[in-house]
PDB file of N, CA and C in Angstrom:
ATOM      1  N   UNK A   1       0.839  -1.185   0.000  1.00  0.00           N
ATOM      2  CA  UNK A   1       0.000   0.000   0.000  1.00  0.00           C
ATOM      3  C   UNK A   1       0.879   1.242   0.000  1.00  0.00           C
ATOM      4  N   UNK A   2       0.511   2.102  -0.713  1.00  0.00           N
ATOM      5  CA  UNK A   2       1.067   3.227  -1.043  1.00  0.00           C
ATOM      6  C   UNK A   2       1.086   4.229   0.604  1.00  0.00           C
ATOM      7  N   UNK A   3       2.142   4.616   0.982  1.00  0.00           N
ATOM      8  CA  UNK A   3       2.272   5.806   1.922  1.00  0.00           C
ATOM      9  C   UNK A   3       2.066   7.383   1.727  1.00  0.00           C
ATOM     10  N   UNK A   4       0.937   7.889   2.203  1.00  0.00           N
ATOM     11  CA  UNK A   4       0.765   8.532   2.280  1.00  0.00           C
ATOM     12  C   UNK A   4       1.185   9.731   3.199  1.00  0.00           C
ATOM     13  N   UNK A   5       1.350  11.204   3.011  1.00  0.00           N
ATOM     14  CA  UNK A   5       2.045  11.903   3.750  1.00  0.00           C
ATOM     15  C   UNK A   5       0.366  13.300   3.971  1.00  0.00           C
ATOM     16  N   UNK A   6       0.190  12.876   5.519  1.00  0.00           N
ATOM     17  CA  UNK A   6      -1.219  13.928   5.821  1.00  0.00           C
ATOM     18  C   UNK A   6      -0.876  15.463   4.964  1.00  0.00           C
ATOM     19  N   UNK A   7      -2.088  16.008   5.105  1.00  0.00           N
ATOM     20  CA  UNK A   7      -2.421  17.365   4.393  1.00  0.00           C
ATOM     21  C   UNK A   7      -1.942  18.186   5.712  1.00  0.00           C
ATOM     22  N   UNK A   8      -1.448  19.139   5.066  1.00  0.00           N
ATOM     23  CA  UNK A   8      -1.359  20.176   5.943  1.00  0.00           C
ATOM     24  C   UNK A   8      -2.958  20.832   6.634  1.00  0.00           C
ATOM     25  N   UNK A   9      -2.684  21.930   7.867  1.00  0.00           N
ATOM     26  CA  UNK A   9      -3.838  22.106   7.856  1.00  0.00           C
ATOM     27  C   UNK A   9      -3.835  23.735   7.558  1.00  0.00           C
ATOM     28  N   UNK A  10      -2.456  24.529   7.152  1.00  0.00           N
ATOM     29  CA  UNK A  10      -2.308  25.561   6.894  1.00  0.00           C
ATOM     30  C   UNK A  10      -2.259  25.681   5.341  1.00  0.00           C
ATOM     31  N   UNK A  11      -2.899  26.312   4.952  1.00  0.00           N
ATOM     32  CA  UNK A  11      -2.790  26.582   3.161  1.00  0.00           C
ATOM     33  C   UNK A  11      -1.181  26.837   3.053  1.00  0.00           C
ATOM     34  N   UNK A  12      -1.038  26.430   1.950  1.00  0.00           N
ATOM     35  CA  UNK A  12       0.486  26.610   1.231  1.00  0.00           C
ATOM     36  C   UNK A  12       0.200  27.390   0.019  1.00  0.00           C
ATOM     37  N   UNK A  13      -0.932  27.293  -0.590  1.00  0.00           N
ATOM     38  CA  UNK A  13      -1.185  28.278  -1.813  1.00  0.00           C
ATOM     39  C   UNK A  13      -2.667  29.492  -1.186  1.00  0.00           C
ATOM     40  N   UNK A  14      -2.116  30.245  -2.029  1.00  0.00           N
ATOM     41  CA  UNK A  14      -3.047  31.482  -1.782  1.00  0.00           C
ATOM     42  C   UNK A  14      -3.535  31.577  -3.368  1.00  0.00           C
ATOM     43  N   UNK A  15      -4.424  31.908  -3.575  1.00  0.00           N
ATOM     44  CA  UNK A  15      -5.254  33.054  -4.605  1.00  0.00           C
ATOM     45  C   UNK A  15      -5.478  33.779  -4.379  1.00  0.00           C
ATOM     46  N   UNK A  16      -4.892  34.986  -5.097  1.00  0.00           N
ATOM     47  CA  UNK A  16      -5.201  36.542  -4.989  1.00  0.00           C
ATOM     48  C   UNK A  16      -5.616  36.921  -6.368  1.00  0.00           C
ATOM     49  N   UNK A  17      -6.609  38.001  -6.221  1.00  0.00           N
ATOM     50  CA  UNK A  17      -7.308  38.489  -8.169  1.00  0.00           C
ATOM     51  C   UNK A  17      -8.065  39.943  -6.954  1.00  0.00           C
ATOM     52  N   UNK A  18      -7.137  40.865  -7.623  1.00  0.00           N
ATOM     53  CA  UNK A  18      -7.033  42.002  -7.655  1.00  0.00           C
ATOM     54  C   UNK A  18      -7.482  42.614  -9.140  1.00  0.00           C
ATOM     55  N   UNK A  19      -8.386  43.668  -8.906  1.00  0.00           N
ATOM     56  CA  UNK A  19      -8.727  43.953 -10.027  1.00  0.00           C
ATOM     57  C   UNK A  19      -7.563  45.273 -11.129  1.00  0.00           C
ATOM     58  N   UNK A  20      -7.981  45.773 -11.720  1.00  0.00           N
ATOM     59  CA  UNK A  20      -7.273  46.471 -12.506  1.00  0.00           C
ATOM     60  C   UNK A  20      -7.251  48.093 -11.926  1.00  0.00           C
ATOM     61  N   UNK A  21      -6.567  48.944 -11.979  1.00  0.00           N
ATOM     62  CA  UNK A  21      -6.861  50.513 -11.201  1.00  0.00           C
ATOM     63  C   UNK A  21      -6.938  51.610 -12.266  1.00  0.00           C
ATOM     64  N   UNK A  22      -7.901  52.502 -11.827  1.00  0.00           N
ATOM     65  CA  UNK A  22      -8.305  53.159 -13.779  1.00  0.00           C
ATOM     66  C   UNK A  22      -6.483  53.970 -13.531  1.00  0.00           C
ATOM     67  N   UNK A  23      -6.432  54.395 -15.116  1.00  0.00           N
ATOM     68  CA  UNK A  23      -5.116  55.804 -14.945  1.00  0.00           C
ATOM     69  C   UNK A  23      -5.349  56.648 -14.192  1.00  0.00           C
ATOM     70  N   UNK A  24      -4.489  56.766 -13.400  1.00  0.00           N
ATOM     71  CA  UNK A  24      -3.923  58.007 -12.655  1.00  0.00           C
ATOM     72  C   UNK A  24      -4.177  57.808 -10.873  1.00  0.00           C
ATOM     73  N   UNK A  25      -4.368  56.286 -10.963  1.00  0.00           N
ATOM     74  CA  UNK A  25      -4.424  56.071  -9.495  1.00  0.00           C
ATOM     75  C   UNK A  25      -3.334  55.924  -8.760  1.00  0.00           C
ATOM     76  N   UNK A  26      -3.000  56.693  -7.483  1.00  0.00           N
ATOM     77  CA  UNK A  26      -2.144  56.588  -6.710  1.00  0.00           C
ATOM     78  C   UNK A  26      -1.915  55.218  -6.209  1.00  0.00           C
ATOM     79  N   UNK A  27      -0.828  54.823  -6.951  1.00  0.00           N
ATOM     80  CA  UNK A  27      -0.566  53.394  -6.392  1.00  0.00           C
ATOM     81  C   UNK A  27       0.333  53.637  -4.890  1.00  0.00           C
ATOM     82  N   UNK A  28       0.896  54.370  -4.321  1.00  0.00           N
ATOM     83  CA  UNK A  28       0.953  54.595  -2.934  1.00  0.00           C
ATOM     84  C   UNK A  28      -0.114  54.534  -2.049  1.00  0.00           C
ATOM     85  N   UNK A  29      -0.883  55.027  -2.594  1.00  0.00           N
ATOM     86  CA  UNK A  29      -1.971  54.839  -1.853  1.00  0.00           C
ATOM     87  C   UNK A  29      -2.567  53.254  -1.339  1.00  0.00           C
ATOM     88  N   UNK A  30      -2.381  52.951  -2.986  1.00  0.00           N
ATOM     89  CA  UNK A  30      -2.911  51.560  -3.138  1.00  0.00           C
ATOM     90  C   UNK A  30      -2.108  50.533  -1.837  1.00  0.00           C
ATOM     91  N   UNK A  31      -0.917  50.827  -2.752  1.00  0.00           N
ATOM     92  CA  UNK A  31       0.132  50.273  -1.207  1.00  0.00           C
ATOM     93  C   UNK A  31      -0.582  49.804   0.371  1.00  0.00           C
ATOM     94  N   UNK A  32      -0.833  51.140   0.374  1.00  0.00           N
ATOM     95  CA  UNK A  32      -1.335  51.620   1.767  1.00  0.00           C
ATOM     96  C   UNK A  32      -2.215  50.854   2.608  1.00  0.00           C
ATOM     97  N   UNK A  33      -3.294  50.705   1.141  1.00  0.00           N
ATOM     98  CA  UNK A  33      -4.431  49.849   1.656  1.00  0.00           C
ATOM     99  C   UNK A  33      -4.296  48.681   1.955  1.00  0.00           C
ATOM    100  N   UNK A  34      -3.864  48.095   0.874  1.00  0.00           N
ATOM    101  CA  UNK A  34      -3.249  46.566   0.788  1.00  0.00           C
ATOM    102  C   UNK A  34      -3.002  46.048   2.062  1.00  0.00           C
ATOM    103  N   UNK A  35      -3.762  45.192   2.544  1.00  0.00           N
ATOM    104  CA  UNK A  35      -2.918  44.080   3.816  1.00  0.00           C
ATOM    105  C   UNK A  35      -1.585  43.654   3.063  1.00  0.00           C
ATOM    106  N   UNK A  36      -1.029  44.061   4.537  1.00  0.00           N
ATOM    107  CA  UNK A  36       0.799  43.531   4.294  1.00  0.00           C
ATOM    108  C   UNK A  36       0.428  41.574   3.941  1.00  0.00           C
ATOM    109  N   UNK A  37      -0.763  41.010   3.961  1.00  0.00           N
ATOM    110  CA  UNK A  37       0.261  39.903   3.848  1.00  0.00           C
ATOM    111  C   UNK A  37      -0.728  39.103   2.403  1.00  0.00           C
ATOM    112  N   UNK A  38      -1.390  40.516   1.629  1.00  0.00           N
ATOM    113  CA  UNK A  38      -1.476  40.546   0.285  1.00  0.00           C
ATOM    114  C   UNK A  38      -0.362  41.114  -0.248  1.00  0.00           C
ATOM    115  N   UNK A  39       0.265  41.727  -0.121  1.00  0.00           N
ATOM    116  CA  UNK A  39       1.196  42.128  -1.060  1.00  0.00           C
ATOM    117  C   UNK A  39       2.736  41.184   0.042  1.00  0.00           C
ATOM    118  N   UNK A  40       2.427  40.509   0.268  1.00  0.00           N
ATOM    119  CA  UNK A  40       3.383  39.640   0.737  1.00  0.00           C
ATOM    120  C   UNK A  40       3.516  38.036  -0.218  1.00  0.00           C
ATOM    121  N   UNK A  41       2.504  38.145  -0.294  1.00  0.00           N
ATOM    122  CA  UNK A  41       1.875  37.084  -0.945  1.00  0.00           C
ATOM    123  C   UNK A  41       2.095  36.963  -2.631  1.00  0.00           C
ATOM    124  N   UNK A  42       1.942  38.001  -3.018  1.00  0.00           N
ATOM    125  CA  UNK A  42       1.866  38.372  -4.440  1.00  0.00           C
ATOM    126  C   UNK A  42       3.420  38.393  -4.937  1.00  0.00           C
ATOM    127  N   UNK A  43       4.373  38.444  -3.993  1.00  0.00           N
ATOM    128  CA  UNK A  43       5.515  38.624  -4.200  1.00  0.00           C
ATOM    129  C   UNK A  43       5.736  36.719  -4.266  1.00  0.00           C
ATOM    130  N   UNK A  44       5.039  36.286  -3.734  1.00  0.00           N
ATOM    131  CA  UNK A  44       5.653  34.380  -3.683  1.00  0.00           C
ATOM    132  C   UNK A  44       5.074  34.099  -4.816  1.00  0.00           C
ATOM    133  N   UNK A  45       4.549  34.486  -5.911  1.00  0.00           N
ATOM    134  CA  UNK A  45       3.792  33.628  -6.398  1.00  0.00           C
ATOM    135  C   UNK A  45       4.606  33.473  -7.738  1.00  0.00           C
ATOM    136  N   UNK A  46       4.772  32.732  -8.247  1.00  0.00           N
ATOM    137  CA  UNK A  46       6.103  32.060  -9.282  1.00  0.00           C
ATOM    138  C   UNK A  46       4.816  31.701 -10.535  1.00  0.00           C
ATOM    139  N   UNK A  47       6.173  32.046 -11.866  1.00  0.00           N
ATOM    140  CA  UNK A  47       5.255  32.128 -12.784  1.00  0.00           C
ATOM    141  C   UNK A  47       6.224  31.073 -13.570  1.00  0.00           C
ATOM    142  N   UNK A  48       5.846  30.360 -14.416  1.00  0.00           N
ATOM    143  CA  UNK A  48       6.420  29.542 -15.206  1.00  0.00           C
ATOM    144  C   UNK A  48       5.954  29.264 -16.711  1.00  0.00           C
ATOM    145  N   UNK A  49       6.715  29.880 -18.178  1.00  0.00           N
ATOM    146  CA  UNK A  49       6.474  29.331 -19.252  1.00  0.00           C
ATOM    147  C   UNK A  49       6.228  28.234 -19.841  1.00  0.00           C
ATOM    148  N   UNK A  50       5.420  27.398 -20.014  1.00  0.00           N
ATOM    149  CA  UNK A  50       5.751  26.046 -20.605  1.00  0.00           C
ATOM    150  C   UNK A  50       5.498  25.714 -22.209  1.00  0.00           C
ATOM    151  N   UNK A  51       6.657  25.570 -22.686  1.00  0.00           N
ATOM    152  CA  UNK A  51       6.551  25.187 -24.060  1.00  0.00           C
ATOM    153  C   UNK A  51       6.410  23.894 -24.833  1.00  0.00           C
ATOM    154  N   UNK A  52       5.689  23.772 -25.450  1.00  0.00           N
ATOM    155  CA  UNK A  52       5.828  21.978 -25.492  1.00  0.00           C
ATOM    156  C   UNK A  52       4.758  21.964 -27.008  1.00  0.00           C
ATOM    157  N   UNK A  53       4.706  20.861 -27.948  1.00  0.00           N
ATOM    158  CA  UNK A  53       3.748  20.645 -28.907  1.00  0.00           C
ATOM    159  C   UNK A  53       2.430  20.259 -28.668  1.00  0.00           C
ATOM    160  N   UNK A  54       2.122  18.923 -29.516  1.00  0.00           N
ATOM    161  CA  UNK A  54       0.791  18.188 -28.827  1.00  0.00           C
ATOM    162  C   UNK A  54       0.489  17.742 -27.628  1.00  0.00           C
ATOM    163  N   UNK A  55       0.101  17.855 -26.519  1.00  0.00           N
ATOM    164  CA  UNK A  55      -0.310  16.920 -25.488  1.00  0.00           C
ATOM    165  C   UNK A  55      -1.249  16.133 -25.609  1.00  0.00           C
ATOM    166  N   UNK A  56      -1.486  14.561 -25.249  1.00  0.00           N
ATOM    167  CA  UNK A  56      -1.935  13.922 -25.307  1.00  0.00           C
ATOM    168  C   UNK A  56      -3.766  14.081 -24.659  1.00  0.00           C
ATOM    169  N   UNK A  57      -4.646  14.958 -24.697  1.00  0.00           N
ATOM    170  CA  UNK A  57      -5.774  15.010 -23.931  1.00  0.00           C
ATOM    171  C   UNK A  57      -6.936  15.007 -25.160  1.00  0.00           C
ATOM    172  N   UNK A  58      -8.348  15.249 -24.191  1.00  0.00           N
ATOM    173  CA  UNK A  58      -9.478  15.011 -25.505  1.00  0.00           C
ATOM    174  C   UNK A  58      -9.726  15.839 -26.376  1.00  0.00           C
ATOM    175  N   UNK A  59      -8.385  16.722 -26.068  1.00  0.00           N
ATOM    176  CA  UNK A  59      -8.329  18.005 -27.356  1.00  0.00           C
ATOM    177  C   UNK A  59      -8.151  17.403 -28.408  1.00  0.00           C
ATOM    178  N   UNK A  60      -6.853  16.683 -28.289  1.00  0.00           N
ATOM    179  CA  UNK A  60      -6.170  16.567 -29.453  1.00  0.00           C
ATOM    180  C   UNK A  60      -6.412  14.876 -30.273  1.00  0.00           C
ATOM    181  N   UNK A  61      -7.611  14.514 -29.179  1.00  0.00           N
ATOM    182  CA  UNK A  61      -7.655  12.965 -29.776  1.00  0.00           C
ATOM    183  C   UNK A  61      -7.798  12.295 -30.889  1.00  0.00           C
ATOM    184  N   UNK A  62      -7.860  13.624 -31.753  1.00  0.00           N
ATOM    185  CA  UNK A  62      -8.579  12.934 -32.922  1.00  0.00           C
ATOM    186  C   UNK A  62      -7.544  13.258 -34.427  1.00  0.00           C
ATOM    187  N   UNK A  63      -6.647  13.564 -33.732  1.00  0.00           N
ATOM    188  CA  UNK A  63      -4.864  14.284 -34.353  1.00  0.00           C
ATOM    189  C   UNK A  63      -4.353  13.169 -34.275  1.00  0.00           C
ATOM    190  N   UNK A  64      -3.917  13.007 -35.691  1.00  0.00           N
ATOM    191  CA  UNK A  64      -2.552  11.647 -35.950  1.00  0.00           C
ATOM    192  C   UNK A  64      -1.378  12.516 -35.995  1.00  0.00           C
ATOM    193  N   UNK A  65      -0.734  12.928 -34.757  1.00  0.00           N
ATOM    194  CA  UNK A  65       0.681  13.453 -34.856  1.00  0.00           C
ATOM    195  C   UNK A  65       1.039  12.872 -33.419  1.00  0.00           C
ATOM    196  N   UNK A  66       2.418  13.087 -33.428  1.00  0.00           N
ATOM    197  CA  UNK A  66       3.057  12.984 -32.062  1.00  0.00           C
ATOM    198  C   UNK A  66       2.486  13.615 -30.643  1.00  0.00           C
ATOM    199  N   UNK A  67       2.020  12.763 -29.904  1.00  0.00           N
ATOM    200  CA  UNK A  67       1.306  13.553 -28.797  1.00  0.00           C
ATOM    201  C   UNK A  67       2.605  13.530 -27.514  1.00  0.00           C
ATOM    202  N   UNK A  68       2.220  14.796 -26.112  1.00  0.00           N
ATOM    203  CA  UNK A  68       3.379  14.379 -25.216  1.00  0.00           C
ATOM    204  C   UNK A  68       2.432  13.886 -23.857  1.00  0.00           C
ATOM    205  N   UNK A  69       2.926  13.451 -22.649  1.00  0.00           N
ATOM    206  CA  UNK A  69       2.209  12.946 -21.685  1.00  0.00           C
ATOM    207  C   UNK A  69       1.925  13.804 -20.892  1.00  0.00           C
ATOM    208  N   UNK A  70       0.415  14.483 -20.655  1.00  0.00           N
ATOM    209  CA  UNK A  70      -0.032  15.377 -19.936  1.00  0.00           C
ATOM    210  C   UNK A  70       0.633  15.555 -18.980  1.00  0.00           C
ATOM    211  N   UNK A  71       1.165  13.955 -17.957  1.00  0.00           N
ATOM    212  CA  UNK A  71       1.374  13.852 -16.947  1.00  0.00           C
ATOM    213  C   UNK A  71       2.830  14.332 -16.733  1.00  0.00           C
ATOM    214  N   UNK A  72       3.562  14.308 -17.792  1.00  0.00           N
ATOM    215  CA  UNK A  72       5.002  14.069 -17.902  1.00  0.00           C
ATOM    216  C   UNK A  72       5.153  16.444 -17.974  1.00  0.00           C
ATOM    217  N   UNK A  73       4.483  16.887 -18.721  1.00  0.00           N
ATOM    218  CA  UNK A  73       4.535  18.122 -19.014  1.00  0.00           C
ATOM    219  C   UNK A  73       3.867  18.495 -17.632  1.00  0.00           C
ATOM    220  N   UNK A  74       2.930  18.329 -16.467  1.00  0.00           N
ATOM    221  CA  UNK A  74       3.171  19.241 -16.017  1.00  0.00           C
ATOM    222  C   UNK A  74       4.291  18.300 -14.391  1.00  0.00           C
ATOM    223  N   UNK A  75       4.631  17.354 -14.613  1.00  0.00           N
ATOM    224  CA  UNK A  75       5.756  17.122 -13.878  1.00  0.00           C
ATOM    225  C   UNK A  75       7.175  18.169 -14.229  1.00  0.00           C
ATOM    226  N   UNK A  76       7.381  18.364 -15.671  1.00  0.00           N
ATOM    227  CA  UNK A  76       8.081  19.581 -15.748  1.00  0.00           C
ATOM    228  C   UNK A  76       8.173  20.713 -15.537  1.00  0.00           C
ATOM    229  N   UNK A  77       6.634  20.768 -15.548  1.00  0.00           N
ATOM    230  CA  UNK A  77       6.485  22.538 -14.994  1.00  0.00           C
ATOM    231  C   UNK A  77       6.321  23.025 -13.711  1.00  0.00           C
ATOM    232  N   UNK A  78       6.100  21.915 -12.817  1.00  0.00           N
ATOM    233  CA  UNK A  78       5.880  22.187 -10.688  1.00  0.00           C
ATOM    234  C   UNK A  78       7.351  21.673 -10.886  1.00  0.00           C
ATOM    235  N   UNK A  79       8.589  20.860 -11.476  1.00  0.00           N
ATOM    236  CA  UNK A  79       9.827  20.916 -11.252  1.00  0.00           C
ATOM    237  C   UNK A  79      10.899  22.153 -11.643  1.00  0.00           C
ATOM    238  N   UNK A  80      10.450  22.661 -12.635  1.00  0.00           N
ATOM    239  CA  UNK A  80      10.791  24.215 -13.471  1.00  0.00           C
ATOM    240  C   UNK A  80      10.318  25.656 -11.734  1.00  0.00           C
ATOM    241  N   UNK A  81       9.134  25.261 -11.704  1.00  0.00           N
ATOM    242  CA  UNK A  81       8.514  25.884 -10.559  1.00  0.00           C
ATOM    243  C   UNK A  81       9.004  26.071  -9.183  1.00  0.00           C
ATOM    244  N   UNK A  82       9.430  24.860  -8.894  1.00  0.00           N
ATOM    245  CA  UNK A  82      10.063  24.705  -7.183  1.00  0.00           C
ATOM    246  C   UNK A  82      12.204  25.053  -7.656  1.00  0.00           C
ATOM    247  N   UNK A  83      12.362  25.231  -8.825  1.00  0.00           N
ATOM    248  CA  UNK A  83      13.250  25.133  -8.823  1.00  0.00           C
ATOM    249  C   UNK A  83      13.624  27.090  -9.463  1.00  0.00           C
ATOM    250  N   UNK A  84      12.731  27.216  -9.788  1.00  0.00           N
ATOM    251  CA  UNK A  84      12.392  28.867  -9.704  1.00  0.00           C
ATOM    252  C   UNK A  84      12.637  29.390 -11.211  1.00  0.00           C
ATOM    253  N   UNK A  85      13.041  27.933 -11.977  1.00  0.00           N
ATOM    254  CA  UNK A  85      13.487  28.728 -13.734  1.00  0.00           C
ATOM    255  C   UNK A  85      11.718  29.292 -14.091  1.00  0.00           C
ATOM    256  N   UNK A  86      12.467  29.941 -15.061  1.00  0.00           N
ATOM    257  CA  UNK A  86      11.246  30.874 -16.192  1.00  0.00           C
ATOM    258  C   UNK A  86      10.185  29.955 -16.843  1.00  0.00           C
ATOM    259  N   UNK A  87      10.706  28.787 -17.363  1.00  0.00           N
ATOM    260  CA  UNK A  87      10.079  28.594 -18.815  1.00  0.00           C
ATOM    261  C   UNK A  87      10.633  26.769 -18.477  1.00  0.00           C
ATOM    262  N   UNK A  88       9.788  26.077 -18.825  1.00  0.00           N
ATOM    263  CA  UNK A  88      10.222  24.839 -19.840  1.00  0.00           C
ATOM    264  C   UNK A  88       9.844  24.351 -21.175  1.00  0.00           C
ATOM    265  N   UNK A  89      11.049  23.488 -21.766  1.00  0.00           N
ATOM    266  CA  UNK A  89      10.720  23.508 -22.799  1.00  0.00           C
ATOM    267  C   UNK A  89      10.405  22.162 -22.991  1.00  0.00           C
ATOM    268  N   UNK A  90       9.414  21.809 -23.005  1.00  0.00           N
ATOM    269  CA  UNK A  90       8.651  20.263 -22.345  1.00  0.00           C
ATOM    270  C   UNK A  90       9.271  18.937 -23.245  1.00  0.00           C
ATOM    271  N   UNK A  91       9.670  19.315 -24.680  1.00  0.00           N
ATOM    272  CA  UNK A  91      10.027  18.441 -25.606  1.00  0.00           C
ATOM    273  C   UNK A  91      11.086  18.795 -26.605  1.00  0.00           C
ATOM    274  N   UNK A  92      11.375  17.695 -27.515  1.00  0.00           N
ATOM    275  CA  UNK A  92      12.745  17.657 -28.147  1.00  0.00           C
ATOM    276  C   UNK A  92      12.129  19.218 -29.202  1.00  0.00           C
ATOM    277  N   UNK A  93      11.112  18.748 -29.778  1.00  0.00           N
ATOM    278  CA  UNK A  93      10.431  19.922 -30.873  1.00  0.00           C
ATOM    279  C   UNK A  93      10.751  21.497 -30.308  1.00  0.00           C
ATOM    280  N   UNK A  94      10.147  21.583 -28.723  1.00  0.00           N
ATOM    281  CA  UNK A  94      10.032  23.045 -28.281  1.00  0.00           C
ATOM    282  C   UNK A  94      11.606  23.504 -28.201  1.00  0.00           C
ATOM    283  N   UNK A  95      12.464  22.518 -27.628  1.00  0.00           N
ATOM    284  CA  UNK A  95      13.640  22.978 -27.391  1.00  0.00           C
ATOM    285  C   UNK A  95      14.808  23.614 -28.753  1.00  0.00           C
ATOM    286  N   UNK A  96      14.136  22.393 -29.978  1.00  0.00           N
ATOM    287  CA  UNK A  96      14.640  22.418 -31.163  1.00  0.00           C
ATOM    288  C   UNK A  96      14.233  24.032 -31.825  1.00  0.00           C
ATOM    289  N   UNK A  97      13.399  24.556 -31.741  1.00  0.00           N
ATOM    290  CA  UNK A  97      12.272  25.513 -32.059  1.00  0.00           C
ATOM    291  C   UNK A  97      13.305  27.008 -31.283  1.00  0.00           C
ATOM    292  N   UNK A  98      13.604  26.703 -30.318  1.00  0.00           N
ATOM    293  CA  UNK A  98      13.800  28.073 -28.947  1.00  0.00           C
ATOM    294  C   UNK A  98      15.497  27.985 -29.513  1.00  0.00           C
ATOM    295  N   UNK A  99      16.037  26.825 -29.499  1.00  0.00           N
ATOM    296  CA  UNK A  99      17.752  27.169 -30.426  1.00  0.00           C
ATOM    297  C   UNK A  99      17.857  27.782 -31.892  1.00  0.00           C
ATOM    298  N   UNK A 100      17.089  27.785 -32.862  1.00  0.00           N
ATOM    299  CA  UNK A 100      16.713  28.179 -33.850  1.00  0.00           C
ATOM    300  C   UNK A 100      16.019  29.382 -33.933  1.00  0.00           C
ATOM    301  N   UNK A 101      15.787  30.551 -32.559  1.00  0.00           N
ATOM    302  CA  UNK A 101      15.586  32.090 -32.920  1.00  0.00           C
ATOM    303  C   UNK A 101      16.740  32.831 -33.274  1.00  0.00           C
ATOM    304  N   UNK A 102      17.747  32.132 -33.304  1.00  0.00           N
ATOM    305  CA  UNK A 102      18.801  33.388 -33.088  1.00  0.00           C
ATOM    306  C   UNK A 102      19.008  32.914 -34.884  1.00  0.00           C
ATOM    307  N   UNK A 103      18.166  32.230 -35.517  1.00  0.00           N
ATOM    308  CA  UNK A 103      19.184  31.376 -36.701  1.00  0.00           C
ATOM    309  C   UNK A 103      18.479  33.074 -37.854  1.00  0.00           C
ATOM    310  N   UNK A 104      18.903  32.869 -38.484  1.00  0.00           N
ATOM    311  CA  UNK A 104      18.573  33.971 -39.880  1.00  0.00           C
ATOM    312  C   UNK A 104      17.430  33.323 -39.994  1.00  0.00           C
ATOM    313  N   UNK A 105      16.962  32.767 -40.411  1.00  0.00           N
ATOM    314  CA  UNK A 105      15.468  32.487 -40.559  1.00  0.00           C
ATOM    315  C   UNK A 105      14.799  30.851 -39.704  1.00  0.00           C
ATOM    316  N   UNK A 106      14.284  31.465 -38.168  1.00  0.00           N
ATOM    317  CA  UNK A 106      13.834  30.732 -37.122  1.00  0.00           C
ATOM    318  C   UNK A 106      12.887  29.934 -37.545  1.00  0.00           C
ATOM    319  N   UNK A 107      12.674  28.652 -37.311  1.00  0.00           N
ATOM    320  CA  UNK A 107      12.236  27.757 -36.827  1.00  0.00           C
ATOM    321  C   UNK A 107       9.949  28.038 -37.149  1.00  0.00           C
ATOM    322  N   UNK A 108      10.477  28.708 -36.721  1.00  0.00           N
ATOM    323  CA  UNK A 108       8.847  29.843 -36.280  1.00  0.00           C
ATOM    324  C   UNK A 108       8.153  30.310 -37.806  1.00  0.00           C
ATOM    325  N   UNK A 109       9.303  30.289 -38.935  1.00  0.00           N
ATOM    326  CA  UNK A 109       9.433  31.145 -39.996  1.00  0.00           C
ATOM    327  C   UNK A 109       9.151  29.852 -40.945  1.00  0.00           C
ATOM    328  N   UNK A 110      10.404  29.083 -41.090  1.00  0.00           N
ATOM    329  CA  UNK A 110      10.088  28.095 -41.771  1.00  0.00           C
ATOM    330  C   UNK A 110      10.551  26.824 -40.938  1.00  0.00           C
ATOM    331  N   UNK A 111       9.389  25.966 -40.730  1.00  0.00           N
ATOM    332  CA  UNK A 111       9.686  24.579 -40.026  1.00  0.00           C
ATOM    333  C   UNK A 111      10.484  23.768 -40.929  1.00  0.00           C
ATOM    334  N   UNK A 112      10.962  24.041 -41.801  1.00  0.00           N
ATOM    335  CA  UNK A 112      12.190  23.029 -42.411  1.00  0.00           C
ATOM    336  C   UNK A 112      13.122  22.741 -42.052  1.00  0.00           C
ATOM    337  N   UNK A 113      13.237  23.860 -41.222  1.00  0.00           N
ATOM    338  CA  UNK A 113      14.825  24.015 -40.514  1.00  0.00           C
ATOM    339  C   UNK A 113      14.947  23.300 -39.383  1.00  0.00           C
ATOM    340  N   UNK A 114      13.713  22.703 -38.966  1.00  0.00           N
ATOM    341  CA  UNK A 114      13.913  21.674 -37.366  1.00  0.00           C
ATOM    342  C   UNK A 114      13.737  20.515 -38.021  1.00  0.00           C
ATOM    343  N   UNK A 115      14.938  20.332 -37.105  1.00  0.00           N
ATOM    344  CA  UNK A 115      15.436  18.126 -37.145  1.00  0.00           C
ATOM    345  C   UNK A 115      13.681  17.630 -36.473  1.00  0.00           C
ATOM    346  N   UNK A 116      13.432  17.888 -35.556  1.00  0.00           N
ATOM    347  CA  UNK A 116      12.155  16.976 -34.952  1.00  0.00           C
ATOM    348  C   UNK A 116      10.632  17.147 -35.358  1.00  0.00           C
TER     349      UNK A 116
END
């Protein structure tokens, strides 16, 4: 039987959705208002790119191309996440794709130019 490790009973994630402030609002102000441990909060919250082709879900089920493992892409992206990088690039294609901007004519431009 699989071991299990109990739930905390303190949240570890927060949601915060703050709305938008028209022009010319004193964001000092805003500051001001803000509970310190909203804008405490907003500062932890980690953002991560993920690049990758097909994933395997009931989007794409009905696509004869290379699919990737839902499970496997976002194991890359909470590991990209706890480890604090920007961006992953989930597969051989995305990675092939992101070396090929700097080329004279990227990847993006004409797909001939990628091996995968």
């Amino acid at each position: 039987m699989a071991q299990t490790t109990p739930m905390s009973t303190t949240p570890t994630t927060k949601i915060l959705a703050i709305g938008t402030f028209p022009p010319g609002t004193d964001m000092q102000l805003v500051q001001r208002i803000l509970p310190t441990e909203i804008r405490e909060t907003a500062r932890k919250i980690g953002v991560v790119g993920v690049h990758v082709g097909f994933v395997d879900t009931d989007l794409t089920k009905d696509f004869d191309v290379p699919k990737f493992s839902p499970v496997d892409v976002v194991r890359q992206a909470y590991d990209a996440l706890e480890a604090g990088e920007s961006e992953v690039l989930a597969d051989a294609g995305s990675r092939e794709l992101k070396q090929s901007l700097s080329a004279a004519v990227p990847g993006y431009i004409d797909p001939t130019v990628l091996q995968a």
